[in-house]
N, C-alpha and C. Protein backbone atom coordinates (compact mmCIF):
# COMPACT_ATOMS: atom_id res chain seq x y z
N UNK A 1 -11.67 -11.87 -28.11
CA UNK A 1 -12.40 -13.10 -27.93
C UNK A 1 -12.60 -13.31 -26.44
N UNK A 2 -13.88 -13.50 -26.01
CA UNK A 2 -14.07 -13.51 -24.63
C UNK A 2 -13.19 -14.83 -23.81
N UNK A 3 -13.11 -15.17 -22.86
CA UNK A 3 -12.72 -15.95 -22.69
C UNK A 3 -13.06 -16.10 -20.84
N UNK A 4 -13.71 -17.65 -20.57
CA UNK A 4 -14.44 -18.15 -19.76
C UNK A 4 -13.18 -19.02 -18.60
N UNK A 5 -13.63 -19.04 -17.51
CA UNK A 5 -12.59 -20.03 -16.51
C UNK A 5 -13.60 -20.97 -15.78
N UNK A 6 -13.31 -22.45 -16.37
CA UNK A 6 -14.53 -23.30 -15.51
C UNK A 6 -13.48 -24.39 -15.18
N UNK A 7 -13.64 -24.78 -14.00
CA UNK A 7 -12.97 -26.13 -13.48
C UNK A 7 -10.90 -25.72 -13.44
N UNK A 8 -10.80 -24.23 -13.29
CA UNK A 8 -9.65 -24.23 -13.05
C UNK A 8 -8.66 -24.25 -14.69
N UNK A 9 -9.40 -23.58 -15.59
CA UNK A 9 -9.05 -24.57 -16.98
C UNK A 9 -9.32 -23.00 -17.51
N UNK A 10 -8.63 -22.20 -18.68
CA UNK A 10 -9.54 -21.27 -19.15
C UNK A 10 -9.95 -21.95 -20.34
N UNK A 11 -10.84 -21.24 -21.17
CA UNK A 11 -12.17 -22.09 -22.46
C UNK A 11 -12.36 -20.71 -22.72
N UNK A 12 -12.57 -20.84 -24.42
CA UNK A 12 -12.74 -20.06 -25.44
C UNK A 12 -14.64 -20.21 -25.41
N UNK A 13 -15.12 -19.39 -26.51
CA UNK A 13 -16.41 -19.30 -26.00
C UNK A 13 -16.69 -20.06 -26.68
N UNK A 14 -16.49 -21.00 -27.68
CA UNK A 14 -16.86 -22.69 -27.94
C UNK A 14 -16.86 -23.83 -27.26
N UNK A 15 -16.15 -23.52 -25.87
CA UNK A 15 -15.94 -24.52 -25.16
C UNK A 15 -14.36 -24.78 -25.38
N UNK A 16 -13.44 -24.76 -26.11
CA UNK A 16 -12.14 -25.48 -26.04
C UNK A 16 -11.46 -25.31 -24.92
N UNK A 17 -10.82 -25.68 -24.56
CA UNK A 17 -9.65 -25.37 -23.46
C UNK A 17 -8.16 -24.34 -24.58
N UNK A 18 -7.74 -23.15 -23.25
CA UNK A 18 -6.86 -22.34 -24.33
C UNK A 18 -5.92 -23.14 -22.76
N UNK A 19 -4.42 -23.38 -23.56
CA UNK A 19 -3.99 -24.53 -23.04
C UNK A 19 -2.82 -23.43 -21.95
N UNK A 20 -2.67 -24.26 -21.20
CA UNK A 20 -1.63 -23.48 -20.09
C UNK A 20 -0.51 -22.54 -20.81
N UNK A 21 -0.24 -23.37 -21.58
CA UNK A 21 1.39 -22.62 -22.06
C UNK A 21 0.92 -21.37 -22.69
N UNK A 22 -0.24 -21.02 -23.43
CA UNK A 22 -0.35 -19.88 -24.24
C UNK A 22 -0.82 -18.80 -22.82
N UNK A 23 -1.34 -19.10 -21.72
CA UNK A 23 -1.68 -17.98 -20.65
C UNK A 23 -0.56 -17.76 -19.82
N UNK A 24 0.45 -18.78 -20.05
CA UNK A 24 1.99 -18.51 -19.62
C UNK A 24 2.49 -17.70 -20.07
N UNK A 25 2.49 -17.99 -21.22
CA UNK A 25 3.77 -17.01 -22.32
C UNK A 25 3.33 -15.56 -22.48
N UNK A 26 1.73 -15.44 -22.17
CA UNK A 26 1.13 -13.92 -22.44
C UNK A 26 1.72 -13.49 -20.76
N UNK A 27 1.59 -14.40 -19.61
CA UNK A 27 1.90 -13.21 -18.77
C UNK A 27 3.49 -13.09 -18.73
N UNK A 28 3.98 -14.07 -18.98
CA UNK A 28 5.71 -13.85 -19.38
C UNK A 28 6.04 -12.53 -19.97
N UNK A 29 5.23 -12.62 -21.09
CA UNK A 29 6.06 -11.50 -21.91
C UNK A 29 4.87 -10.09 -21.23
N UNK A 30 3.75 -10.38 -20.71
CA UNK A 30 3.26 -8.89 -20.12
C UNK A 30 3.95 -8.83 -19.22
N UNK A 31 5.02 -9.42 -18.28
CA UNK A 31 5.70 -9.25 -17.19
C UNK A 31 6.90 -9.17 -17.58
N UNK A 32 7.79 -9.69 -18.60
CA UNK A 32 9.00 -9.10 -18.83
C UNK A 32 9.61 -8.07 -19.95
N UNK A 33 8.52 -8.02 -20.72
CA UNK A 33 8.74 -6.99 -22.15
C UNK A 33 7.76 -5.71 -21.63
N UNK A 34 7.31 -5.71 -21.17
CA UNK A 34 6.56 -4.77 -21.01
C UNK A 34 6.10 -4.25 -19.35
N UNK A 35 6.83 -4.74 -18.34
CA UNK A 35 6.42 -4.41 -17.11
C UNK A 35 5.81 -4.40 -16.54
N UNK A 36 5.09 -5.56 -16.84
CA UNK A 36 3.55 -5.77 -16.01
C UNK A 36 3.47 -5.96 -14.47
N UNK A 37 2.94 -5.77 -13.67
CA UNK A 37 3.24 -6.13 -12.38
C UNK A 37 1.97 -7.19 -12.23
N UNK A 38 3.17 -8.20 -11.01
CA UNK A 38 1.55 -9.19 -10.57
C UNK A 38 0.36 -8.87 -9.81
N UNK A 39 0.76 -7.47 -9.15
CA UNK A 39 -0.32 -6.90 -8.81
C UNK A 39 -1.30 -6.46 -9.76
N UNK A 40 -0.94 -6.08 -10.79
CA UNK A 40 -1.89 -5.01 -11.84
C UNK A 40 -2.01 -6.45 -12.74
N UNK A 41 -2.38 -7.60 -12.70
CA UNK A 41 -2.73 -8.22 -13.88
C UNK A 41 -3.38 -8.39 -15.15
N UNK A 42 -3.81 -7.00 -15.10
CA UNK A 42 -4.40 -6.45 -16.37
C UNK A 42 -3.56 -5.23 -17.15
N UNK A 43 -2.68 -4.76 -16.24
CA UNK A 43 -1.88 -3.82 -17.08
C UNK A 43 -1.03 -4.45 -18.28
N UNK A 44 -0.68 -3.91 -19.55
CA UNK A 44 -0.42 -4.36 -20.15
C UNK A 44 -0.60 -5.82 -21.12
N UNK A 45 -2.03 -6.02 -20.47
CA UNK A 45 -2.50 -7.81 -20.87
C UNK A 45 -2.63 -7.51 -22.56
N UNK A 46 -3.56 -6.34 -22.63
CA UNK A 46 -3.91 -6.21 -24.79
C UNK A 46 -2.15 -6.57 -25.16
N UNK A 47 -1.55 -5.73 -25.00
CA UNK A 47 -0.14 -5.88 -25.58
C UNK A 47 0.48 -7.03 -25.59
N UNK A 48 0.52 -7.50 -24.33
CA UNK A 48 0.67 -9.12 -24.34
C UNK A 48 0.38 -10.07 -25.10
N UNK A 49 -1.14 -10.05 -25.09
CA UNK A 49 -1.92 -10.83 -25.80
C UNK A 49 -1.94 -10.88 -27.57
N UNK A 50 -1.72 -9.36 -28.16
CA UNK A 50 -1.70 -9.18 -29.01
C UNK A 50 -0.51 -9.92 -30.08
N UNK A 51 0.70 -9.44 -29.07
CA UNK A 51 1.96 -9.91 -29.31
C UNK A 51 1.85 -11.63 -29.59
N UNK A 52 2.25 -11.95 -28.56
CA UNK A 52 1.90 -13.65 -28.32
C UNK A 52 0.74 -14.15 -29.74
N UNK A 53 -0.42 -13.66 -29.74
CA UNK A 53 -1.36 -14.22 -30.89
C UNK A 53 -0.92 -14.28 -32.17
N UNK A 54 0.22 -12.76 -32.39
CA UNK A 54 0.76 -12.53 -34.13
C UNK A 54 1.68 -13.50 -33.56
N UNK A 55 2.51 -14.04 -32.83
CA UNK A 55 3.60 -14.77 -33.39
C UNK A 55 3.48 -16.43 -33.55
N UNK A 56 2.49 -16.76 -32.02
CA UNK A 56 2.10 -18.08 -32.00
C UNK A 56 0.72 -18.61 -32.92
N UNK A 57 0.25 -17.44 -33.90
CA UNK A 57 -1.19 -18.20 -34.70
C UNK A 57 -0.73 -17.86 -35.98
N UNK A 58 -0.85 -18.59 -37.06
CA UNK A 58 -0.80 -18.86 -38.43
C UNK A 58 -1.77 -17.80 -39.12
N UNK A 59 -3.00 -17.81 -38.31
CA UNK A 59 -3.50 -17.01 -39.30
C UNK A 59 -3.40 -15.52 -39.35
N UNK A 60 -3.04 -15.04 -37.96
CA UNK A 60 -2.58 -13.69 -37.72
C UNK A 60 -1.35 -13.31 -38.00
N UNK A 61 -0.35 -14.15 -38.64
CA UNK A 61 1.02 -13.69 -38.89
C UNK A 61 1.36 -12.14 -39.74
N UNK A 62 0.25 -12.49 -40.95
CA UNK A 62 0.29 -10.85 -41.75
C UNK A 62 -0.30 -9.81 -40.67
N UNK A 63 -0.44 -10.06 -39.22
CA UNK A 63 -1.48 -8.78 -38.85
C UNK A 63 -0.61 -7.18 -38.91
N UNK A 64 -0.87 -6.35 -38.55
CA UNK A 64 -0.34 -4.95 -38.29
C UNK A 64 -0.45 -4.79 -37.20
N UNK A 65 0.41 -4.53 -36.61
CA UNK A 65 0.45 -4.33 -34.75
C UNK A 65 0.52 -2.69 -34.67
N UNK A 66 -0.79 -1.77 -34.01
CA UNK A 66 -0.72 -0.21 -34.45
C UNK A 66 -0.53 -0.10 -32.76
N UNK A 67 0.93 0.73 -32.60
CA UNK A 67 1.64 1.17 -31.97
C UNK A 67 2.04 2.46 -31.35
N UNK A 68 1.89 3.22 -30.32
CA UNK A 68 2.57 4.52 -30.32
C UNK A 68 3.57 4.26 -28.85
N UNK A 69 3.79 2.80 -28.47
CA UNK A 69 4.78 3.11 -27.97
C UNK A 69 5.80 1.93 -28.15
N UNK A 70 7.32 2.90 -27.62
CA UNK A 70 8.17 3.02 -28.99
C UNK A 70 8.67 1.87 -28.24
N UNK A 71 8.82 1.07 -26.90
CA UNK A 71 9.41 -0.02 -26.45
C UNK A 71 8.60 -1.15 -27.20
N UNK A 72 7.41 -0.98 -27.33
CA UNK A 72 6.48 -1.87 -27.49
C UNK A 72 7.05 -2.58 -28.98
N UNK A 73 6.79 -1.20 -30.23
CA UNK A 73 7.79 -1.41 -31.22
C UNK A 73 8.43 -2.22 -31.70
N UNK A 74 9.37 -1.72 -30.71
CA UNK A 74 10.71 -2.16 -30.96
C UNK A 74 10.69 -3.77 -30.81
N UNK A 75 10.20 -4.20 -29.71
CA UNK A 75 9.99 -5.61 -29.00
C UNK A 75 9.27 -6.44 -30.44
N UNK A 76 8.37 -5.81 -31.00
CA UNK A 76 7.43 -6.45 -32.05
C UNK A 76 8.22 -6.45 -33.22
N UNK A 77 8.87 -5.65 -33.67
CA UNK A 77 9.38 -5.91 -34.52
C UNK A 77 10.78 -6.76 -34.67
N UNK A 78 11.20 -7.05 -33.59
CA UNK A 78 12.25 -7.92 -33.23
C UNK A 78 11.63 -9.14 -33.47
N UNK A 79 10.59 -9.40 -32.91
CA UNK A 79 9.61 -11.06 -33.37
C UNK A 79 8.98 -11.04 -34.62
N UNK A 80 9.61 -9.70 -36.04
CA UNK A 80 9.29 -10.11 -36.61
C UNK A 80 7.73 -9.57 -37.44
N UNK A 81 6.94 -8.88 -36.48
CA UNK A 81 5.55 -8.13 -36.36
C UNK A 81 5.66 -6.96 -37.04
N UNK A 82 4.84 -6.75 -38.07
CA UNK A 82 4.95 -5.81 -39.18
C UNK A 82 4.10 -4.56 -37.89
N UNK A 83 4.88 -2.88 -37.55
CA UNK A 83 4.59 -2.66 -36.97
C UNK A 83 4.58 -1.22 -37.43
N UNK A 84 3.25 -0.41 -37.16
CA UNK A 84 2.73 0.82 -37.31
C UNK A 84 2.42 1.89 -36.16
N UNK A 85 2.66 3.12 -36.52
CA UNK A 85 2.25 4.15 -34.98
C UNK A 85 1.23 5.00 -35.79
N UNK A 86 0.62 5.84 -35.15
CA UNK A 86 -0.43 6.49 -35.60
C UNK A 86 0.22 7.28 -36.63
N UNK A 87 1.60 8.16 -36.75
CA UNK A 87 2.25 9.26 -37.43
C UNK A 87 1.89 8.36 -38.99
N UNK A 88 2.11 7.02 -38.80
CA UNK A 88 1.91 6.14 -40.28
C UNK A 88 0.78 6.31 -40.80
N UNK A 89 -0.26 6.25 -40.17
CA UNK A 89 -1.86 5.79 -40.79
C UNK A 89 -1.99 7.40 -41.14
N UNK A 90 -1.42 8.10 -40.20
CA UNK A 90 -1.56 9.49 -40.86
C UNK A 90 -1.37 9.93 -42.28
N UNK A 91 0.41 9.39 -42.00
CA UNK A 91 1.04 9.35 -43.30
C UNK A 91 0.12 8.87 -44.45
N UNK A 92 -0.10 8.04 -44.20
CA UNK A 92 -0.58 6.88 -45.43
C UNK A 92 -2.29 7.95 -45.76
N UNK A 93 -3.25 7.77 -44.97
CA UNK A 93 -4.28 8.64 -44.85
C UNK A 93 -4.24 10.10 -45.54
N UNK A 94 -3.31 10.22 -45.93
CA UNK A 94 -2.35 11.73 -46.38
C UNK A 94 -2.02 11.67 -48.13
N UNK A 95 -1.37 10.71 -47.67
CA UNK A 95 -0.87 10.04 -49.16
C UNK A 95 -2.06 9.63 -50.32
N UNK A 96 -3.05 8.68 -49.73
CA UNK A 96 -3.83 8.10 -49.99
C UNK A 96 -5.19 9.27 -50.62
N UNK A 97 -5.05 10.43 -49.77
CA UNK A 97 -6.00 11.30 -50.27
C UNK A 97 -6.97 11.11 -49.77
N UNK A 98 -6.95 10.55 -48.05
CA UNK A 98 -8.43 10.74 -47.06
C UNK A 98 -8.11 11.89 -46.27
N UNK A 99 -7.37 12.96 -46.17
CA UNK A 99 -7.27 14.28 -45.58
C UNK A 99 -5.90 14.79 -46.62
N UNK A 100 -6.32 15.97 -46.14
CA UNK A 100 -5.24 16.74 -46.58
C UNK A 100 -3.58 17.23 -45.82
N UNK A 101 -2.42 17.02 -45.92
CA UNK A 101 -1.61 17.87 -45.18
C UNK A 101 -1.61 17.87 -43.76
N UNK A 102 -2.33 19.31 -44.36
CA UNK A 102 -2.42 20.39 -43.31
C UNK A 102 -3.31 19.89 -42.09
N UNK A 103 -4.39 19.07 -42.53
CA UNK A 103 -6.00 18.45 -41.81
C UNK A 103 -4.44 17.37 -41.14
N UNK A 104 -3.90 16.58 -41.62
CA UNK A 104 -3.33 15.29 -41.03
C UNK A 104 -2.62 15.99 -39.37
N UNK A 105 -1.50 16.76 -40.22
CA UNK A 105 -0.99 17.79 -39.07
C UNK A 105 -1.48 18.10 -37.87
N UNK A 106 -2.15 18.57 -38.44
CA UNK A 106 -3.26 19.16 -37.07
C UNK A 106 -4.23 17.83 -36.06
N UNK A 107 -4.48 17.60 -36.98
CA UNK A 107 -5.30 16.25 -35.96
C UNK A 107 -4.35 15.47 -35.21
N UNK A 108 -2.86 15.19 -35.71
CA UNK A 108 -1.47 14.64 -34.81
C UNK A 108 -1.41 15.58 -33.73
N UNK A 109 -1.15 16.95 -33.82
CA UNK A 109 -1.10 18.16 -33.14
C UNK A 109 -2.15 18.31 -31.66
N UNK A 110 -3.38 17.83 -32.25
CA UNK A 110 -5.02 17.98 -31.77
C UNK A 110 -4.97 16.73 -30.29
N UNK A 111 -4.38 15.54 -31.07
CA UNK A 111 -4.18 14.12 -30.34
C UNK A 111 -3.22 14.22 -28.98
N UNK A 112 -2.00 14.96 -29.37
CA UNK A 112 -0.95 15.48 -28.66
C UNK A 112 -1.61 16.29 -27.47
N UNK A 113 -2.11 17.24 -28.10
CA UNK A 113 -3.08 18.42 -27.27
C UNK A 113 -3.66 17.75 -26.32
N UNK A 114 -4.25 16.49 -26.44
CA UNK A 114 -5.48 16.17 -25.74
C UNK A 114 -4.78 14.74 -24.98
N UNK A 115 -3.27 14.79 -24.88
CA UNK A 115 -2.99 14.34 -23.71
C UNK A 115 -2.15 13.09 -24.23
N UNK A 116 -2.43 12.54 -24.92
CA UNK A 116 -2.04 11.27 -25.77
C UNK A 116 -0.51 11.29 -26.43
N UNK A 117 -0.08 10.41 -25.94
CA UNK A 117 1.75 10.06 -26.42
C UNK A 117 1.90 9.73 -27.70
N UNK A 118 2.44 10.58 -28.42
CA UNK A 118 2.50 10.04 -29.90
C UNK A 118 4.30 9.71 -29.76
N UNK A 119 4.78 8.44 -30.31
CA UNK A 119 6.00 8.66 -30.30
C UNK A 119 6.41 9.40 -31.84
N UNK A 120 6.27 9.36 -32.65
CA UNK A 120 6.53 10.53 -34.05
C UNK A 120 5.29 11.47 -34.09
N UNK A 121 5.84 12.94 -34.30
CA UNK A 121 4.67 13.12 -34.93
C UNK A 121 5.12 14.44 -36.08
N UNK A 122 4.49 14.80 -36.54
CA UNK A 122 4.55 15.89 -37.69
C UNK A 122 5.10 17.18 -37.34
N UNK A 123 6.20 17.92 -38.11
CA UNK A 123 6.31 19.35 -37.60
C UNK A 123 6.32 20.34 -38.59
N UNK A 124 5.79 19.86 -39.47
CA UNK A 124 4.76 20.14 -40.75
C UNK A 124 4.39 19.64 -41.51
N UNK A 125 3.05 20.11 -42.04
CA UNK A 125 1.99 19.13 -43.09
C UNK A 125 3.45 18.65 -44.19
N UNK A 126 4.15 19.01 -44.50
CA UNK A 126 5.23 17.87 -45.52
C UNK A 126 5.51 17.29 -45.13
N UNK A 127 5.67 16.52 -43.60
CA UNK A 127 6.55 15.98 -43.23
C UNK A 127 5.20 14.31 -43.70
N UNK A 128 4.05 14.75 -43.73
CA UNK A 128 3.13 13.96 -44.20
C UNK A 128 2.93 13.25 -45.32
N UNK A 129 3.77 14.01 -46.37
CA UNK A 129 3.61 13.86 -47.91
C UNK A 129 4.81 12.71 -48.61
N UNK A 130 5.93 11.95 -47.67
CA UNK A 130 6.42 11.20 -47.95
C UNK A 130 6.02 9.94 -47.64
């Protein structure tokens, strides 16, 4: 959701005011759960933000927080945040009968290859099938 700064105030793109305490608590926890620096005020802001929204909004409480890193996790699921890494959607994607195995494997394998931190991943297509 975009979000606008007029008169020193931030505002949602309806106009509301999003109130001090919720741009507090996102850089709180991007600065102490996750290491944000005040220099980099954008590092870590999605995670922040994400976090903070599933716990402080009603309607996002069922969300799925999709994860591959494992501090992040851990932190989310401590507040409670039903929480997934890619090795899951694999899993499930596997299970479910939108690839096969061997196809799941490899594309974890492929992801890895191409630079990307998986914290689980497959060390064979069975390890897919549970």
């Amino acid at each position: 959701m975009p979000v606008t700064r007029l008169s020193g105030r931030y505002r949602r793109p309806d106009g509301s005011a999003i109130p001090s305490r919720s741009i507090a608590e996102v850089d709180r926890v991007r600065r102490a759960v996750f290491a944000g620096l005040p220099s980099e005020p954008t590092r870590h802001l999605g995670e922040a933000e994400t976090c903070v929204l599933i716990t402080t909004r009603q309607e996002f409480r069922s969300s799925i927080w999709i994860t591959d890193d494992a501090s992040a996790g851990r932190f989310a699921r401590r507040r409670g945040i039903t929480t997934k890494e890619t090795f899951d959607l694999m899993n499930e994607a596997v299970v479910d009968g939108l690839v096969t195995a061997e196809e799941g494997h490899r594309l974890l394998a492929d992801i890895v290859a191409a630079g990307n931190h998986l914290h689980r991943i497959s060390r064979h297509p069975r390890d897919l099938l549970a």
